[in-house]
Protein backbone atom coordinates (compact mmCIF):
# COMPACT_ATOMS: atom_id res chain seq x y z
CA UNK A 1 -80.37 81.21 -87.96
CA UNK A 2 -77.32 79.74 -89.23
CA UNK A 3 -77.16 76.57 -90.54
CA UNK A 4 -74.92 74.75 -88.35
CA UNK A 5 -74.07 70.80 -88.27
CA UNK A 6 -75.70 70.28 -85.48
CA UNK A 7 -79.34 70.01 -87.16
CA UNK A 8 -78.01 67.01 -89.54
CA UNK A 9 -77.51 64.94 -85.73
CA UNK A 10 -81.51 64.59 -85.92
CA UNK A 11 -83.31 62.09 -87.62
CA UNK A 12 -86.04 64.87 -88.40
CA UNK A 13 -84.89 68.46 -88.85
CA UNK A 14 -86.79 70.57 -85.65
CA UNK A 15 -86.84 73.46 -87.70
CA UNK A 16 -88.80 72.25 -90.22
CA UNK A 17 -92.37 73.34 -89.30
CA UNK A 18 -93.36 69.62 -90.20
CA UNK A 19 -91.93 68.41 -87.50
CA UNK A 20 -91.46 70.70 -84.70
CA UNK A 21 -94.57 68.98 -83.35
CA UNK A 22 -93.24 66.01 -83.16
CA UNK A 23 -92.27 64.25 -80.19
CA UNK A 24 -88.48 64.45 -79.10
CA UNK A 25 -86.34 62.07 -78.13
CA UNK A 26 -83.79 61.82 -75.39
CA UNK A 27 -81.43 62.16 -78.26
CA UNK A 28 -82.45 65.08 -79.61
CA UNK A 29 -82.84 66.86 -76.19
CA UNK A 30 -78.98 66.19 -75.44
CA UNK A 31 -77.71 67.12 -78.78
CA UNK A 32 -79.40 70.65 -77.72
CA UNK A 33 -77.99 70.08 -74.12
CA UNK A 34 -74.68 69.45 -75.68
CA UNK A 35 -74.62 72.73 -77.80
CA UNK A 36 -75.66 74.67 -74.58
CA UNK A 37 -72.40 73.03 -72.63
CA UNK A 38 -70.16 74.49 -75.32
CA UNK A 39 -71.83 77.70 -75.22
CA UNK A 40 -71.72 78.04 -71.33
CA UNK A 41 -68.04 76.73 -71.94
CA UNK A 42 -67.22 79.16 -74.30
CA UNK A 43 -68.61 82.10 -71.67
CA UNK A 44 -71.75 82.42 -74.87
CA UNK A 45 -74.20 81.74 -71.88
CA UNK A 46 -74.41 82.61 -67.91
CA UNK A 47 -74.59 79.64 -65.79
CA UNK A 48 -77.94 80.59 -64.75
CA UNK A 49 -79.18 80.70 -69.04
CA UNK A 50 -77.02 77.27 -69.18
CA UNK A 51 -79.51 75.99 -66.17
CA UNK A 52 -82.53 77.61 -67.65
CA UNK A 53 -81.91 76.22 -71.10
CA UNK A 54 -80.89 72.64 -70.34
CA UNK A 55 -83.51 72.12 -68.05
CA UNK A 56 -85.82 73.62 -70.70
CA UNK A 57 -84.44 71.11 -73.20
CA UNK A 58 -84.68 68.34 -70.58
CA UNK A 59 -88.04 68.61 -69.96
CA UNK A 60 -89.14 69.66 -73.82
CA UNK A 61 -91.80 67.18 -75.26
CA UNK A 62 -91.99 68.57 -79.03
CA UNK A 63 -88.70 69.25 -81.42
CA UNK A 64 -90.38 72.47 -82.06
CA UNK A 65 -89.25 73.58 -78.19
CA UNK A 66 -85.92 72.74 -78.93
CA UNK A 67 -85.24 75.22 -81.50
CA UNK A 68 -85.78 78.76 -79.98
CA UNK A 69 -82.71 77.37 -76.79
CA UNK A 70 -80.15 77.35 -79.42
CA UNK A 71 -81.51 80.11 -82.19
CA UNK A 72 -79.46 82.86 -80.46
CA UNK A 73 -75.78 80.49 -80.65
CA UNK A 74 -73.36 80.94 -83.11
CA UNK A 75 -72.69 77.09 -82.79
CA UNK A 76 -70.14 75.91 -84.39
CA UNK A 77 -69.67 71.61 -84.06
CA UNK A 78 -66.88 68.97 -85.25
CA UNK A 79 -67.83 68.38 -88.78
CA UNK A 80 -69.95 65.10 -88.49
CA UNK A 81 -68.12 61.99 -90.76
CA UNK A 82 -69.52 62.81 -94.23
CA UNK A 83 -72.54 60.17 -95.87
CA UNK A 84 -69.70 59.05 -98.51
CA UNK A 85 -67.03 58.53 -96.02
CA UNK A 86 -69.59 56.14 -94.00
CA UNK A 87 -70.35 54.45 -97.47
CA UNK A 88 -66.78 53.83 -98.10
CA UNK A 89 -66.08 52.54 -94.28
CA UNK A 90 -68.82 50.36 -94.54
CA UNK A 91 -68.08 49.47 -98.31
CA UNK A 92 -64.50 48.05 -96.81
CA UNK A 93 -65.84 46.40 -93.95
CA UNK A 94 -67.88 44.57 -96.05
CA UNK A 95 -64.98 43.82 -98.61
CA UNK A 96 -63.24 41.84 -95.41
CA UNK A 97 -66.27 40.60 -94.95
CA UNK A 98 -65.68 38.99 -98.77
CA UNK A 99 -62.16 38.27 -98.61
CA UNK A 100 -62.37 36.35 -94.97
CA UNK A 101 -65.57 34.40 -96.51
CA UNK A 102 -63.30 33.25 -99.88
CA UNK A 103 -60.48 32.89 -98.15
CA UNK A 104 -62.16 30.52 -95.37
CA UNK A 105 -63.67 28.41 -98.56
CA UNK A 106 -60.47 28.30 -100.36
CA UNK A 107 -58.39 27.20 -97.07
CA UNK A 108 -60.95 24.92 -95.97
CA UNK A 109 -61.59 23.08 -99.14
CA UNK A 110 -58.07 22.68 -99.31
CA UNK A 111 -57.35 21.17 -96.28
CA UNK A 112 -60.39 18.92 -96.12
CA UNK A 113 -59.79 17.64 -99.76
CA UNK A 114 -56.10 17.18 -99.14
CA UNK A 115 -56.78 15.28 -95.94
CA UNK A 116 -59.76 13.20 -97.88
CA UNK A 117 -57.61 12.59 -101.07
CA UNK A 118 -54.80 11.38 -98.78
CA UNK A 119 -57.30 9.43 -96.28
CA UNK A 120 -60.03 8.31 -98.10
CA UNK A 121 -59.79 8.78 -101.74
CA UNK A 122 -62.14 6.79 -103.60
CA UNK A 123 -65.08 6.96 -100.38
CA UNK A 124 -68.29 9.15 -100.03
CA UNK A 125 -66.89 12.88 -100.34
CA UNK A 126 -67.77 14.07 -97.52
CA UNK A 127 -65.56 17.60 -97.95
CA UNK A 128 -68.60 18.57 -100.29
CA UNK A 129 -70.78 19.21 -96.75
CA UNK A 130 -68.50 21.46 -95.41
CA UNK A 131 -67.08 23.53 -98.78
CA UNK A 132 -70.49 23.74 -99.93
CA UNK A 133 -71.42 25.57 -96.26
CA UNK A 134 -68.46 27.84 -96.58
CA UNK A 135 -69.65 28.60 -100.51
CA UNK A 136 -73.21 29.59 -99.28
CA UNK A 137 -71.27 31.80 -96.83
CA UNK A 138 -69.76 33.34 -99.42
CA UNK A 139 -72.32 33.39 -101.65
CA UNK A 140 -74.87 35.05 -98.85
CA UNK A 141 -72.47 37.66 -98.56
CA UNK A 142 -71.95 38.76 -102.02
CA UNK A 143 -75.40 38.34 -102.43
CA UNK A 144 -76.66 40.32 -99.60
CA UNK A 145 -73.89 43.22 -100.77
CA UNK A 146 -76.25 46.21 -100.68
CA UNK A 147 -78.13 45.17 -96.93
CA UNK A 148 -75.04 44.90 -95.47
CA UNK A 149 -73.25 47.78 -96.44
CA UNK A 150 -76.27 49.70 -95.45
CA UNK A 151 -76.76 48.07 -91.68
CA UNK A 152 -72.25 48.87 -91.34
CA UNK A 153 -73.69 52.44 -92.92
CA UNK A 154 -76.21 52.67 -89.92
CA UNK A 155 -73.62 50.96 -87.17
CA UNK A 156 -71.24 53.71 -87.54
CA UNK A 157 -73.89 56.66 -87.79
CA UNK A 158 -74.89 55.12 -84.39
CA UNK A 159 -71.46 54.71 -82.93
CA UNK A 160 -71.09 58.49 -83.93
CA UNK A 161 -73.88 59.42 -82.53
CA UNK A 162 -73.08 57.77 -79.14
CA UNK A 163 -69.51 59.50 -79.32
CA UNK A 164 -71.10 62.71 -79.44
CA UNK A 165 -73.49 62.23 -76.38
CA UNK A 166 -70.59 61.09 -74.53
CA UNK A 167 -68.23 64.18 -75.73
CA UNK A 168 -71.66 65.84 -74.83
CA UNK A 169 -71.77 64.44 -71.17
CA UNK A 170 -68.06 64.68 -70.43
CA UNK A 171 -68.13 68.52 -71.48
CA UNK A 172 -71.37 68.89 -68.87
CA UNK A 173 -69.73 66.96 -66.34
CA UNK A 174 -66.41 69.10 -66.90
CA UNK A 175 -68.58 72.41 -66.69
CA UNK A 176 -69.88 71.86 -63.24
């Protein structure tokens, strides 16, 4: 069987013997379901195997089932967005993340020590409360560098996943 993309949209390989008796999710049944729309739409399948095989994949329990409805496809899918170009996404989402928290400290330490030197000078500082909540802002994101990239890293694997079901309902829907 060729090793197409579409195995790297499970979180546990079904044709690994490991876990082909593991339980499958709705997830995993319509990535299958979505490989047997393209196939049906590319004339690969009869309607009648299209009906045989998704319902088969609908009602699969184990991974294991799902591997024999697609064995016989020369699937080909959209190359999924590599694990270094998610890194990098997430990498620059995060480096807004930095640059809005410094910026926000810088501008707001200005302003509130401009408006105290002008005001007040010579009273209780009171601009230390709020610069020192936009440092620990800052700080907390630097800081927390590594958990953050990785939960952007697992928000976009998710959105991508989700845009696949959908391209995977919308070809079903567009087959019937």
């Amino acid at each position: 069987m060729p090793d197409i993309e579409v195995w790297r949209q499970f979180d546990h390989d079904p044709r690994n013997p490991v876990n082909a008796g593991m339980r499958a999710s709705d997830r995993d049944r319509a990535v299958i379901e979505s490989v047997l729309a393209d196939a049906f739409a590319e004339g690969r399948i009869t309607r009648a195997e299209y009906d045989e095989r998704a319902e088969a994949a609908l009602t699969s329990r184990v991974l294991g089932d799902l591997v024999h409805l697609v064995k016989d496809l020369p699937v080909s899918r959209a190359p999924r967005t590599s694990d270094e170009d998610l890194q990098r996404q997430a990498l620059r989402r995060w480096q807004g993340q930095r640059r809005e928290a410094l910026l926000g400290f810088v501008g707001l330490s200005a302003l509130l020590w401009t408006i105290w030197a002008i005001t007040m000078f010579g009273d209780f500082p009171w601009p230390l409360f709020p610069t020192g909540f936009a440092l620990m802002n800052l700080l907390r994101i630097v800081a927390r560098k590594d958990d953050i990239v990785d939960d952007h890293v697992r928000e976009l694997e998710k959105k991508e996943r989700k845009a696949i079901e959908r391209q995977s309902i919308r070809k079903h829907v567009d087959g019937i």
